[in-house]
N, C-alpha and C. Protein backbone atom coordinates (compact mmCIF):
# COMPACT_ATOMS: atom_id res chain seq x y z
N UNK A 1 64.84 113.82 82.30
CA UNK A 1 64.54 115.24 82.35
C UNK A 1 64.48 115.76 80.92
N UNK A 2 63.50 116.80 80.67
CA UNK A 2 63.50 117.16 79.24
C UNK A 2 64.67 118.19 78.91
N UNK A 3 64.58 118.49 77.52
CA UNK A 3 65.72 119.31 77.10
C UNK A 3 65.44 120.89 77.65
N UNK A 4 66.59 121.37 78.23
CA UNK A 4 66.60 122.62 79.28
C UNK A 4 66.12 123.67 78.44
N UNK A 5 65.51 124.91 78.21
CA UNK A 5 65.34 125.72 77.18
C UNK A 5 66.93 126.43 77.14
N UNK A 6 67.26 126.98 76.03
CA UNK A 6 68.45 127.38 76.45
C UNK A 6 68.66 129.14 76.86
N UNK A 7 67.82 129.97 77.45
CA UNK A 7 68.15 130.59 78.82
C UNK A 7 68.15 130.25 79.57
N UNK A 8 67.24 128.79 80.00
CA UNK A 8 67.76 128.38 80.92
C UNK A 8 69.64 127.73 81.29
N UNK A 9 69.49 127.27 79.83
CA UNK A 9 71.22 126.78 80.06
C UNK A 9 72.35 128.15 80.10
N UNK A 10 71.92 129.11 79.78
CA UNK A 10 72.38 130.49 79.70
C UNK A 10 72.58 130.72 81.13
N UNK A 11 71.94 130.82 82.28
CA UNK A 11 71.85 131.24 83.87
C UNK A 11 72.44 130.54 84.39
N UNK A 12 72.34 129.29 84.32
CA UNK A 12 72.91 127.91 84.95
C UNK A 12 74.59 127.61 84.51
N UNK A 13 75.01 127.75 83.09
CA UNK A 13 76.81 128.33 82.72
C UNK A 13 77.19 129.21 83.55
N UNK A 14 76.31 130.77 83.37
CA UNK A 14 76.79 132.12 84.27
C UNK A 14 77.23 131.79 85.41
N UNK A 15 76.29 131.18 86.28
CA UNK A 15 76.31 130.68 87.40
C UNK A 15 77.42 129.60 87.83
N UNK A 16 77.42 128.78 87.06
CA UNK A 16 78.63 127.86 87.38
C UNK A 16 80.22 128.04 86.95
N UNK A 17 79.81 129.37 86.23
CA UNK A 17 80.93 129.91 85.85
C UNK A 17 81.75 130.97 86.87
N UNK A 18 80.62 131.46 87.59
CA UNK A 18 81.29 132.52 88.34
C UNK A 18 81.99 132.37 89.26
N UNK A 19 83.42 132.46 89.74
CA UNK A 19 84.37 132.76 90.83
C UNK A 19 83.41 132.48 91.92
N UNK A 20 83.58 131.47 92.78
CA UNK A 20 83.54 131.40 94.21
C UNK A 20 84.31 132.44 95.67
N UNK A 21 83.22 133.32 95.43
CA UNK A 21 84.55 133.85 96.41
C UNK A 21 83.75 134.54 97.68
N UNK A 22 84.46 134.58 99.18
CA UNK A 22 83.50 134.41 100.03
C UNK A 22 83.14 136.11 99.99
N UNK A 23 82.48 137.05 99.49
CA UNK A 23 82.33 138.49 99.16
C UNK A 23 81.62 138.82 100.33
N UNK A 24 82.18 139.80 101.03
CA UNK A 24 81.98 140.69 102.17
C UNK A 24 80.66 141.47 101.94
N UNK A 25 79.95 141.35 100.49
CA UNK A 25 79.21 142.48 100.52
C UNK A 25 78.36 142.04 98.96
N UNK A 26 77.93 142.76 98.70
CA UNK A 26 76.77 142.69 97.61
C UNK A 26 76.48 143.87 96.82
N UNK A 27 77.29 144.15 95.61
CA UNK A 27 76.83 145.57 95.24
C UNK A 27 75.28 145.57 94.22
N UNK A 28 74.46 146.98 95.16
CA UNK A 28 73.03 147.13 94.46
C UNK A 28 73.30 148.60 93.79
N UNK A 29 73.02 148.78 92.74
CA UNK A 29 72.79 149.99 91.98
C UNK A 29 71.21 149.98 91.35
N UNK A 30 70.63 151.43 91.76
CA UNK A 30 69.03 151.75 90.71
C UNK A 30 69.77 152.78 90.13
N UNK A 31 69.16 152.61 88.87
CA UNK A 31 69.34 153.53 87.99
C UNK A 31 68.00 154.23 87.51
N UNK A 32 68.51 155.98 87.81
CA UNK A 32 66.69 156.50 87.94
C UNK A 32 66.71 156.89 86.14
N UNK A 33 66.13 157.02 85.37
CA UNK A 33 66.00 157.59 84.03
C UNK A 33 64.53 158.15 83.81
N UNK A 34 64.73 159.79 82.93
CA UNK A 34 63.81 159.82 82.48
C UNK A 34 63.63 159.79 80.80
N UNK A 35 62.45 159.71 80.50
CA UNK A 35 61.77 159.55 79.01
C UNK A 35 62.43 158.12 78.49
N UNK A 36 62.09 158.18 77.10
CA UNK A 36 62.25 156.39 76.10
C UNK A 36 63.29 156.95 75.45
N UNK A 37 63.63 155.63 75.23
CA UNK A 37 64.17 155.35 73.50
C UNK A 37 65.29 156.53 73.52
N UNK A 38 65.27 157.13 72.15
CA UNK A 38 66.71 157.91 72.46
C UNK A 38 66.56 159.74 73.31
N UNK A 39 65.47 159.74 73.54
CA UNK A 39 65.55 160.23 74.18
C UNK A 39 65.32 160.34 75.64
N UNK A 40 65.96 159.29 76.69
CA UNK A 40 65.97 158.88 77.51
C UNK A 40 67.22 159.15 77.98
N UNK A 41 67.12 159.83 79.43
CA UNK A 41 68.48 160.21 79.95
C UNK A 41 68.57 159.95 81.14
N UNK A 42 69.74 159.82 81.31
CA UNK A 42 70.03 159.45 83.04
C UNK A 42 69.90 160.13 84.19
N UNK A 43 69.23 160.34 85.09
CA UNK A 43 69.09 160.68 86.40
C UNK A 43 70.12 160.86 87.14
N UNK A 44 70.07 159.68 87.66
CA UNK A 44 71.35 159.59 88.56
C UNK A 44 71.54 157.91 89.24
N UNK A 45 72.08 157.68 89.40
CA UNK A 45 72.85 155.87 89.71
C UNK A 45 73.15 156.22 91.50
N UNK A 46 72.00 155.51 92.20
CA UNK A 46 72.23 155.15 93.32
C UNK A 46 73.23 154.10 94.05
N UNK A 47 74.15 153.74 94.37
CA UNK A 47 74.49 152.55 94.80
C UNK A 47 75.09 152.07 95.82
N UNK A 48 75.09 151.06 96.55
CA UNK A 48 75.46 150.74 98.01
C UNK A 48 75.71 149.33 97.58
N UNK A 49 76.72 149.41 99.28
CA UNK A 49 77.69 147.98 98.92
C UNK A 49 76.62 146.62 100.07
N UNK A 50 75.24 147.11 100.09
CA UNK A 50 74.36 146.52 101.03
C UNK A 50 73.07 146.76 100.36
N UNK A 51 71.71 146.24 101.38
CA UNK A 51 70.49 146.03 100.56
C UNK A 51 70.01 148.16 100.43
N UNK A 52 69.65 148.24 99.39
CA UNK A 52 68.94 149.76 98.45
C UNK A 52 68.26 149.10 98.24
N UNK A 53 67.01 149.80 98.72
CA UNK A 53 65.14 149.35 98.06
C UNK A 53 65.11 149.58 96.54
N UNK A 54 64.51 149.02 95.99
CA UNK A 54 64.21 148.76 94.57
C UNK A 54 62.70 149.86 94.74
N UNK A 55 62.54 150.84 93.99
CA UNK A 55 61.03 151.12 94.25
C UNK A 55 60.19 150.48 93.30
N UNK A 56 58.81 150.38 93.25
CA UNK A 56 57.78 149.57 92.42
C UNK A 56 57.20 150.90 91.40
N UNK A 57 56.85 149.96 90.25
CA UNK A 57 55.98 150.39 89.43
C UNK A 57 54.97 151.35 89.79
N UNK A 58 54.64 152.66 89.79
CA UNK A 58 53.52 153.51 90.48
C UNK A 58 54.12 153.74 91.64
N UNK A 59 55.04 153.51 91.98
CA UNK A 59 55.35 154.20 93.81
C UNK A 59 56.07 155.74 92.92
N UNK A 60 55.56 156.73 94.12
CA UNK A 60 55.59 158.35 94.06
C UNK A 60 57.43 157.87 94.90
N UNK A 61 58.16 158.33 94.81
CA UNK A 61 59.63 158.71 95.65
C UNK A 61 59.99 160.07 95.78
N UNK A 62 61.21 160.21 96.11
CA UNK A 62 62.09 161.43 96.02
C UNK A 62 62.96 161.32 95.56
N UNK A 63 63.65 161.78 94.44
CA UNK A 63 65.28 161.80 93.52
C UNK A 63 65.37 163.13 94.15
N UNK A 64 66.53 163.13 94.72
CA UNK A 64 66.84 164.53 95.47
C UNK A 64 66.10 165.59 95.66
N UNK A 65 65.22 165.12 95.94
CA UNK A 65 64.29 166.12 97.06
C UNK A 65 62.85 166.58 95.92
N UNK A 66 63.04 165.79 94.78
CA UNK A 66 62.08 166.00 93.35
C UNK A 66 61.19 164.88 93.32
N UNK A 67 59.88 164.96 93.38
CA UNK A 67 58.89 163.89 93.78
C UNK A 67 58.78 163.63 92.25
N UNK A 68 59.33 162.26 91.96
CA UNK A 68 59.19 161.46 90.67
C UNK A 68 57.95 159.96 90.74
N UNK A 69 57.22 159.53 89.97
CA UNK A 69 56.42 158.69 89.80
C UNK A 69 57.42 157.65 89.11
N UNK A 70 57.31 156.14 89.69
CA UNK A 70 57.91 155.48 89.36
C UNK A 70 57.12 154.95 87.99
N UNK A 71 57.38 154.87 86.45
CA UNK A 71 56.60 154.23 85.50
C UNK A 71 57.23 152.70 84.62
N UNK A 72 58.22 152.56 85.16
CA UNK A 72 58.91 151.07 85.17
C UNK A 72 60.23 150.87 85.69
N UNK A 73 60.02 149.70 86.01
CA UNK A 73 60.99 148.82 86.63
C UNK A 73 61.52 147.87 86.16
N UNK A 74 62.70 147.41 85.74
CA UNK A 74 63.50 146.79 85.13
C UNK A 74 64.74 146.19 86.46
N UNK A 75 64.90 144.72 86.80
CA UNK A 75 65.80 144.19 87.99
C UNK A 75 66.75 143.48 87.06
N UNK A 76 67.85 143.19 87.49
CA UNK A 76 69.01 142.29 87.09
C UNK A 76 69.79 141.34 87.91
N UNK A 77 69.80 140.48 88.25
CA UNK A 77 70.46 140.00 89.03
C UNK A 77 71.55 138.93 88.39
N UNK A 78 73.00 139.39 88.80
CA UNK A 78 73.88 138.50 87.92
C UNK A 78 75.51 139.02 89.38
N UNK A 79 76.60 139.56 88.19
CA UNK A 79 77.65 139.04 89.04
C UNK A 79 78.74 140.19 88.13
N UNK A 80 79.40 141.02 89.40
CA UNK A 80 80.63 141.64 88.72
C UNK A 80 81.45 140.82 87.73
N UNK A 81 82.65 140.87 87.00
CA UNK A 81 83.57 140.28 86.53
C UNK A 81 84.32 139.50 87.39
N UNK A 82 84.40 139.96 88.83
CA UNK A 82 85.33 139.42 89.72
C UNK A 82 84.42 138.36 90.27
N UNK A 83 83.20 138.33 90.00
CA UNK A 83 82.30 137.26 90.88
C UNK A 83 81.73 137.96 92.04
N UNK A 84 81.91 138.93 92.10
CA UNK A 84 80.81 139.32 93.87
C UNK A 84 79.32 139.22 93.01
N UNK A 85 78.58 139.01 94.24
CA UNK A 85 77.01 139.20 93.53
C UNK A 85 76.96 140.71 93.00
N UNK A 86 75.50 140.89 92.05
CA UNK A 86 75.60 142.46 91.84
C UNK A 86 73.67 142.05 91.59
N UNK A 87 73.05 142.91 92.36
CA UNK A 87 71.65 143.24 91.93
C UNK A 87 71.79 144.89 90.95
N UNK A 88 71.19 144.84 89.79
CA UNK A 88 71.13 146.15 89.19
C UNK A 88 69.62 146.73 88.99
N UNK A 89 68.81 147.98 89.51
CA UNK A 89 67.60 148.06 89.06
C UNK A 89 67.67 149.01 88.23
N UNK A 90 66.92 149.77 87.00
CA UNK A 90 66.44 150.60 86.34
C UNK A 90 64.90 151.12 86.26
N UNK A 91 65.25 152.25 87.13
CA UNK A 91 63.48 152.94 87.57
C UNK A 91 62.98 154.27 86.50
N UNK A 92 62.51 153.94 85.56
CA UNK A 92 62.13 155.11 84.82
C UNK A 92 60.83 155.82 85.35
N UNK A 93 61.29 157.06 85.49
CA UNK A 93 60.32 158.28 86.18
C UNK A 93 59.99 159.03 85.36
N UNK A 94 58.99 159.71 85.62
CA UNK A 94 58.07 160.97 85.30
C UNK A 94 58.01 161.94 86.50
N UNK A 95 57.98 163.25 86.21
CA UNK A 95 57.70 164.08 86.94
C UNK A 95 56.40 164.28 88.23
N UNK A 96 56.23 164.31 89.39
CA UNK A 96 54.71 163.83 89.17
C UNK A 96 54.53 165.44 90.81
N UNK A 97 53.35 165.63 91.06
CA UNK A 97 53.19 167.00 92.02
C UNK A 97 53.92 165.94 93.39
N UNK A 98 53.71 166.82 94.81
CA UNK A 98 53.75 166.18 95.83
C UNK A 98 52.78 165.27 96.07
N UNK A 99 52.94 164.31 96.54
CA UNK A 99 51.56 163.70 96.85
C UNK A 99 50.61 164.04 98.31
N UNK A 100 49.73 163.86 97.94
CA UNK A 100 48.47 164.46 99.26
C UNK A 100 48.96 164.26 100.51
N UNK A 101 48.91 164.92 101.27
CA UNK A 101 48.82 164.75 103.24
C UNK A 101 50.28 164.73 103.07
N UNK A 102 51.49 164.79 102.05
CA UNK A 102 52.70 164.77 102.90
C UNK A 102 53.72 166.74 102.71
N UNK A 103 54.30 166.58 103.26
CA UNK A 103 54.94 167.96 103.44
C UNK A 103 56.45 167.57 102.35
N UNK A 104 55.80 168.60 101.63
CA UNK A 104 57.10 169.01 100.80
C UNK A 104 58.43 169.45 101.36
């Protein structure tokens, strides 16, 4: 076998490093943000101890009842300190109108 790149040997340590433990649950957090760089601020941090949809790149949503355009997506998938799984997303939005045919 050839030599592993080393992120790959990076995922594969994490992984064999992490606590075995039989976890009741799976924590998912999105994190909504708007604008870049330093001026980029937080929304608000969704999170559940079960599956939360990830939204896509260009999907229109609702952040509390405020129709935001999704303009990137950023996923994580790794592991609390204690070892439970943890999926993390980061959805940066823009403001965007209602979209057509639906009721505000």
């Amino acid at each position: 076998m050839p030599e592993l790149p080393a992120g790959v040997k990076r995922i594969r340590k994490a992984e064999a490093d992490r606590p075995r433990v039989d976890w009741p649950f799976v924590e998912h957090v999105v994190q909504f943000t708007y604008g870049t760089g330093k001026d980029e601020v937080v929304l608000a941090n969704i999170g559940a101890n079960g599956p939360l949809p990830v939204p896509a790149a260009g999907q229109v949503v609702r952040l509390h009842d405020v129709y935001v355009k999704v303009v990137f997506v950023d996923v994580s998938y790794g592991a609390t300190p204690e070892g439970a799984p943890m999926v993390h997303a980061l959805a940066r939005v823009e403001l965007t109108e209602t979209p057509a045919g639906s009721v505000p």
